[in-house]
Protein backbone atom coordinates (compact mmCIF):
# COMPACT_ATOMS: atom_id res chain seq x y z
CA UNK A 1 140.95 182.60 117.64
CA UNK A 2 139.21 179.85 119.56
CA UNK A 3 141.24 176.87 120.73
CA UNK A 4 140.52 173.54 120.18
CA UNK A 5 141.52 170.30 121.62
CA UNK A 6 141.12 166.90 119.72
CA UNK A 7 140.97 163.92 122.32
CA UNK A 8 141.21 160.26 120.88
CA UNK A 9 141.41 157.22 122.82
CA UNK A 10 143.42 154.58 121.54
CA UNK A 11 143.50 151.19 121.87
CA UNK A 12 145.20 148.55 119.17
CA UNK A 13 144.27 151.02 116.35
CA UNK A 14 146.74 151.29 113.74
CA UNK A 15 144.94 150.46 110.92
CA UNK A 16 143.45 153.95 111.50
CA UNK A 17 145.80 156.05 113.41
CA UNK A 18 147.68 157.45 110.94
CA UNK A 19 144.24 158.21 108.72
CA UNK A 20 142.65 159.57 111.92
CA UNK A 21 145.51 162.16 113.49
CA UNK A 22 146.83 163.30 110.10
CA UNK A 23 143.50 164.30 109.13
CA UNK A 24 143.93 166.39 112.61
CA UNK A 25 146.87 168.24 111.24
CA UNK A 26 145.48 168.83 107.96
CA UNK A 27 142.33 171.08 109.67
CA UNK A 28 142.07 174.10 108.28
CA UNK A 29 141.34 175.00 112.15
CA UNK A 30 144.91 174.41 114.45
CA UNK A 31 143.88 172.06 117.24
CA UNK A 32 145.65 170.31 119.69
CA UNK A 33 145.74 166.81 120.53
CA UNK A 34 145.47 164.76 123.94
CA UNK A 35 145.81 160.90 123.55
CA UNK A 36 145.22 158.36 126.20
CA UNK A 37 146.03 155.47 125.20
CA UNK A 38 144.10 152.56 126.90
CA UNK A 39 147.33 149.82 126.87
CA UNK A 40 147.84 149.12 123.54
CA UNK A 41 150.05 146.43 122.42
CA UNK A 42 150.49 147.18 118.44
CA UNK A 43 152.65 149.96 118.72
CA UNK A 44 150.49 152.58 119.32
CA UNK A 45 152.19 155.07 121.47
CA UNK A 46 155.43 154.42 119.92
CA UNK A 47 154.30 155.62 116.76
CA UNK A 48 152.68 159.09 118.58
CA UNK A 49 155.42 159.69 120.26
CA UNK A 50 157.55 159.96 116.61
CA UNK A 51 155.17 160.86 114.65
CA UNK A 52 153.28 163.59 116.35
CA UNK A 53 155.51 164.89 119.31
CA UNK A 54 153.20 167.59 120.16
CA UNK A 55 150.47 165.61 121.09
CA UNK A 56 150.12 165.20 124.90
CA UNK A 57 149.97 161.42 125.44
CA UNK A 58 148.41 159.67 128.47
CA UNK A 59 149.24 155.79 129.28
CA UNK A 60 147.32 155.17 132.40
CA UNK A 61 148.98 151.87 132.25
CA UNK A 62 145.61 150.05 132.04
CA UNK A 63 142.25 150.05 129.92
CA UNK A 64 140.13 152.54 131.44
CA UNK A 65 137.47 152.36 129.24
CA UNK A 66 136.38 155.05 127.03
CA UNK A 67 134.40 157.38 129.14
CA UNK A 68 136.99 157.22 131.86
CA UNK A 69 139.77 158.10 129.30
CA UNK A 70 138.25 160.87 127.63
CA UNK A 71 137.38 162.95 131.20
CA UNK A 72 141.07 162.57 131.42
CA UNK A 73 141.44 164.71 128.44
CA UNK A 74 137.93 166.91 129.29
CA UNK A 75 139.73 167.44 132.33
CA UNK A 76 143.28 168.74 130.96
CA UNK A 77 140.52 170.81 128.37
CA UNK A 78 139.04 172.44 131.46
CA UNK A 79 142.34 173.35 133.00
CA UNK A 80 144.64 174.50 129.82
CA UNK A 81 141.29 177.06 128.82
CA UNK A 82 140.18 175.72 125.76
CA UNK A 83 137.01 176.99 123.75
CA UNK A 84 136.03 173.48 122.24
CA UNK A 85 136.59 169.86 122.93
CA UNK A 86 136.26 167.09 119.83
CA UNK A 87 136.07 163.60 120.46
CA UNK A 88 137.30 161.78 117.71
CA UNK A 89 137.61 157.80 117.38
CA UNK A 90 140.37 156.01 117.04
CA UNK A 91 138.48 154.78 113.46
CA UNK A 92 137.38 157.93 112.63
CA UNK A 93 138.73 161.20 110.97
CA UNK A 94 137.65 164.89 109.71
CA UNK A 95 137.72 166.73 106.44
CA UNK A 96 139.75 169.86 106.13
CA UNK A 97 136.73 171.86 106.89
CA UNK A 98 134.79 169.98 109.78
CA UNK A 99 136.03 172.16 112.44
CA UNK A 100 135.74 175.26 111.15
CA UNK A 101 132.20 174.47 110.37
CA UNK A 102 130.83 173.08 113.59
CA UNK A 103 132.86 176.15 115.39
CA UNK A 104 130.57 178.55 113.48
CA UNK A 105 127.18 176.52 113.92
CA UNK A 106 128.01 177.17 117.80
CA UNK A 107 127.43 181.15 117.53
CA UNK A 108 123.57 180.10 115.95
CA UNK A 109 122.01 179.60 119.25
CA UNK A 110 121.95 177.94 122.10
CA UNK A 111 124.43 174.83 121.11
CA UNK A 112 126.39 172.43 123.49
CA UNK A 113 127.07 169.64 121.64
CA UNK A 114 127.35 169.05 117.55
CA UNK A 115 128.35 166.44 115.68
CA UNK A 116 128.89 166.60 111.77
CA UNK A 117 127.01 163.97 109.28
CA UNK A 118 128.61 160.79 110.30
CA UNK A 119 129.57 159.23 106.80
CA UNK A 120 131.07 156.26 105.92
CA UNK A 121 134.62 156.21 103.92
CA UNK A 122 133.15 156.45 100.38
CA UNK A 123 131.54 159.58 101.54
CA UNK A 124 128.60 158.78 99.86
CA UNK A 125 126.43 157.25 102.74
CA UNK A 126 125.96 157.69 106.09
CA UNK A 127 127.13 155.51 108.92
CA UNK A 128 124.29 152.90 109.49
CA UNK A 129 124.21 153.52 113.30
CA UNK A 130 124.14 157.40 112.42
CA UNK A 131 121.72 156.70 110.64
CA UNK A 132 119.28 154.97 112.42
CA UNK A 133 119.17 157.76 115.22
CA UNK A 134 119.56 160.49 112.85
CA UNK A 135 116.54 161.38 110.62
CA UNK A 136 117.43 165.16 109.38
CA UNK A 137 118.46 166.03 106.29
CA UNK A 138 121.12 164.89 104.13
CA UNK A 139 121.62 168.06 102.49
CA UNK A 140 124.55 170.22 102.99
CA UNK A 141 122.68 172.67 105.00
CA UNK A 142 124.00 175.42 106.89
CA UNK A 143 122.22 174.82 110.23
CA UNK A 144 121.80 172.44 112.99
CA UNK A 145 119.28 169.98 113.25
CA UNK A 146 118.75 169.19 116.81
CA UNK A 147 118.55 165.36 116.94
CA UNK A 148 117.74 163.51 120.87
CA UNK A 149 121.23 161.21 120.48
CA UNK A 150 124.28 161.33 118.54
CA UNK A 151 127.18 159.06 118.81
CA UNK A 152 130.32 160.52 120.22
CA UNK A 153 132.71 159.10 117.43
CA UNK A 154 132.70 162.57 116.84
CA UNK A 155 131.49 165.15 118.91
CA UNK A 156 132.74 169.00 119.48
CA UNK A 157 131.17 170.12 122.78
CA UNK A 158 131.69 174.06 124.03
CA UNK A 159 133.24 174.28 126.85
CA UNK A 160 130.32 176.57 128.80
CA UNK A 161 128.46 172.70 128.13
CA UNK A 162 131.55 170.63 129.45
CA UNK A 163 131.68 172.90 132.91
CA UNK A 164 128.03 172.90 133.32
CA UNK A 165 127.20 168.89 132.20
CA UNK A 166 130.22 168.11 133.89
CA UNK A 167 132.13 164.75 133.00
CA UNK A 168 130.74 161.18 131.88
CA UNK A 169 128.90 159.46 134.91
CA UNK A 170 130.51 156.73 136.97
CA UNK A 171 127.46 154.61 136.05
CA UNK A 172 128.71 153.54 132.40
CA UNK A 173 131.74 151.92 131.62
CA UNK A 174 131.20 150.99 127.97
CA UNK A 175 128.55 151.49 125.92
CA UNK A 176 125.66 154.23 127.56
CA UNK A 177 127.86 156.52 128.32
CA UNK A 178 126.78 158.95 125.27
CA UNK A 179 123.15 158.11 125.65
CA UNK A 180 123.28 159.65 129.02
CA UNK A 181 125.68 162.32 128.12
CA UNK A 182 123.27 164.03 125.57
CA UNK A 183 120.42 163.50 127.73
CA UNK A 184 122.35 165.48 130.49
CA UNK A 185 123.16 167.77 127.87
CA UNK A 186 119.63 168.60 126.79
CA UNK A 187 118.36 168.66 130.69
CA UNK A 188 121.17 171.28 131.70
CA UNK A 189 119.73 173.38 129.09
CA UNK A 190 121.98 172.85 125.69
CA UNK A 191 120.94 171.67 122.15
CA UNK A 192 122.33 168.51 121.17
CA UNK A 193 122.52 168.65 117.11
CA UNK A 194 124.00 167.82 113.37
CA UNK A 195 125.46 170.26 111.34
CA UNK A 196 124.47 168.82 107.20
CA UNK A 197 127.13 171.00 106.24
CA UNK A 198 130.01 169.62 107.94
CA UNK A 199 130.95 165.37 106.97
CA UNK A 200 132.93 163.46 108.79
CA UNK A 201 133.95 159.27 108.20
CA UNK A 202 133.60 156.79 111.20
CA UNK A 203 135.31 154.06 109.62
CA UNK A 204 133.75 150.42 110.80
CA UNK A 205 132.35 148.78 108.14
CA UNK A 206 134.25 145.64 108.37
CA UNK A 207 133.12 144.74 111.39
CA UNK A 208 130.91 142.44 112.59
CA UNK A 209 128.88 142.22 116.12
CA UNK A 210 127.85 139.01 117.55
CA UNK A 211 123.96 138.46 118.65
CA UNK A 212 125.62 138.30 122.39
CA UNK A 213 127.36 142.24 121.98
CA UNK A 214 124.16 143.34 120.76
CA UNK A 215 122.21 141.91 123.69
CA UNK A 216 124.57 143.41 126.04
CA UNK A 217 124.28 146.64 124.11
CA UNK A 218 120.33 146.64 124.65
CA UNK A 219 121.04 145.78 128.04
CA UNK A 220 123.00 148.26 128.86
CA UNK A 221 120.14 150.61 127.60
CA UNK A 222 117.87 149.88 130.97
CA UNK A 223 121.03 151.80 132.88
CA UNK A 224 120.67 154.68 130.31
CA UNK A 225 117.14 155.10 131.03
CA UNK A 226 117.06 155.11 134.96
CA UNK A 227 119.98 157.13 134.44
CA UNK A 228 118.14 160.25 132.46
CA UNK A 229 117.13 163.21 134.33
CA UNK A 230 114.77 164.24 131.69
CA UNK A 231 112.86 160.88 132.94
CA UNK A 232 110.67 159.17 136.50
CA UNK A 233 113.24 156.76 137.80
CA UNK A 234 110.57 155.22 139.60
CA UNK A 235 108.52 154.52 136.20
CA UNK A 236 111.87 153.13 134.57
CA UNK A 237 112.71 151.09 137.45
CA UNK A 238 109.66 148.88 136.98
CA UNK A 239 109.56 149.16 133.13
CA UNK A 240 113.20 148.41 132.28
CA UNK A 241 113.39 144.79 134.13
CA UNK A 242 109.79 144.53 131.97
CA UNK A 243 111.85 145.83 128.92
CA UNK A 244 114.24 142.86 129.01
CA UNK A 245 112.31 139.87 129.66
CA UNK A 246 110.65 141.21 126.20
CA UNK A 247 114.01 141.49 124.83
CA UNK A 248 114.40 137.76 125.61
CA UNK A 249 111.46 136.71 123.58
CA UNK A 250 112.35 138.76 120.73
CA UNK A 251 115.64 137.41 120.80
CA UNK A 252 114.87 133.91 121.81
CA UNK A 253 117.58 134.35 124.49
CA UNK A 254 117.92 133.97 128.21
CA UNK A 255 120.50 136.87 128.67
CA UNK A 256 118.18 139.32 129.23
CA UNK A 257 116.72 137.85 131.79
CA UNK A 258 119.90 136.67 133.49
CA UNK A 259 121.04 140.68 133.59
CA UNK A 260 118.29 141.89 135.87
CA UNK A 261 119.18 140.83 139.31
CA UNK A 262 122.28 142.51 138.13
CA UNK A 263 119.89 145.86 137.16
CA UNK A 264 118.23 145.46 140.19
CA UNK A 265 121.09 145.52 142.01
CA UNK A 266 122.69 149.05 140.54
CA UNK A 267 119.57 151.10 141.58
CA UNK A 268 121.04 152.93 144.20
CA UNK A 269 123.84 153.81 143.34
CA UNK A 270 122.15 154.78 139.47
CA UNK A 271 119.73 156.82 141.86
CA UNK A 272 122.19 158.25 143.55
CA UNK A 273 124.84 158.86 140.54
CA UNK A 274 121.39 160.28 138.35
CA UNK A 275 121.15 162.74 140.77
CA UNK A 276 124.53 164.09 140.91
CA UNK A 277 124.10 164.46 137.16
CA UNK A 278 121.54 166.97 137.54
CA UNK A 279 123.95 169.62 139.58
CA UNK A 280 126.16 171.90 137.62
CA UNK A 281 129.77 170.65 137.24
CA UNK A 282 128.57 166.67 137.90
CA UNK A 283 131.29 164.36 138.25
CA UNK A 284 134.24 166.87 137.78
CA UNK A 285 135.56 166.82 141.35
């Protein structure tokens, strides 16, 4: 049987915790869980440590940001031998058959990285953000659709992928970091995809982002860009700084423009960090 391991980062999440790791347990695939929690202050680890003792649980002891918390637990993957890694959000959670699903889609070709449909919690619709970067069918279809992006609220990579993409770069500390990942998937030779047959409920319909997040969001884009190996850094590094002082007038905002000395600034070491994203293993050691 292949072994799984479930990593979720945590971070003030009760409101979902219980929906998200019980649906864990309830898999009609066993998996194991690795936690790092990222210094929460609602009870968080208290309530993993009673509730579900088996689960390994990291505190760092600060935030470390998503990427950096999950290649904690890609790392423990790598060294315990599992077969398949899920990330799974804190406001997130599977059906009894996700799992088992996405495992099988993995012997159907030449598969790294698969996420299932990305629903919201009346399982009706999808996830608007799903949505907008996944244009494939809705029907409960046996195969995977390769897609360029998917969002890693949930995502089961194969190990064979994990070893040869390697870990998330150094160049994203939130937000970007699973742009680049699936890019880096795709260029180390991997299909990034969505399995129709396999749902899954990313819970975050109640909240709001401000005009300012979403700014810093598109912002944050430019470093995905000169980041991809599938891409000329060269051409992105004039068209990105280009990119944003567009933003600004679609957005009648100045932050845009404010960011790029900042952008400018990162080139070399997002030259430097792209490149080591191209080698086998990048970013493990």
């Amino acid at each position: 049987m292949k072994r799984l391991l479930v990593i979720v980062v945590t971070y003030n999440g009760m409101e979902w915790l219980d929906r998200c790791l019980s649906s864990v347990a309830a898999s009609t695939v066993p998996a194991d869980l690795f936690i790092c929690d990222n210094g929460s202050e609602d009870g968080t680890p208290e309530y993993v440590s009673e509730y579900f003792p088996k689960a390994v649980l990291v505190q760092p002891g600060s935030n470390l940001g998503f990427a950096r918390a999950n290649d904690l637990g890609f790392r423990y993957a790598l060294m315990e031998g599992y077969d398949f890694i899920y990330l799974l959000n804190q406001d997130a959670w599977v059906l009894p058959y996700t799992f088992e699903k996405l495992i099988e889609a993995f012997g159907s070709g030449h598969w790294g990285l698969v996420s299932p449909l990305q629903m919201k919690p009346d399982l009706e619709n999808p996830d608007k953000r799903f949505k907008r970067h996944y244009h494939g069918t809705m029907i409960s279809v046996p195969r995977v659709q390769p897609v360029r992006f998917v969002m890693a609220a949930h995502w089961m990579i194969s190990a064979d992928c994990l070893r040869k993409t390697g870990f998330f770069s150094p160049a994203f500390t939130h937000y970007g970091e699973d742009n680049n990942y699936c890019e880096r998937v795709r260029y180390h030779g991997f299909g990034v995809g969505v399995l129709p047959s396999a749902k899954a409920v990313h819970d975050r319909q109640a909240r709001k982002m401000s005009v300012e997040r979403k700014i810093g969001r598109n912002c944050q884009y430019s470093k995905v860009q000169l980041s991809n190996p599938n891409s000329s850094f060269l051409l992105q590094a004039v068209w990105q700084p280009l990119r944003q002082c567009l933003m600004a007038l679609r957005w009648f905002s100045i932050l845009p423009i404010k960011d790029i000395p900042l952008l400018l600034k990162s080139y070399p070491s997002l030259k430097r960090w792209r490149s080591e994203s191209m080698s086998e293993g990048a970013f493990i050691k």
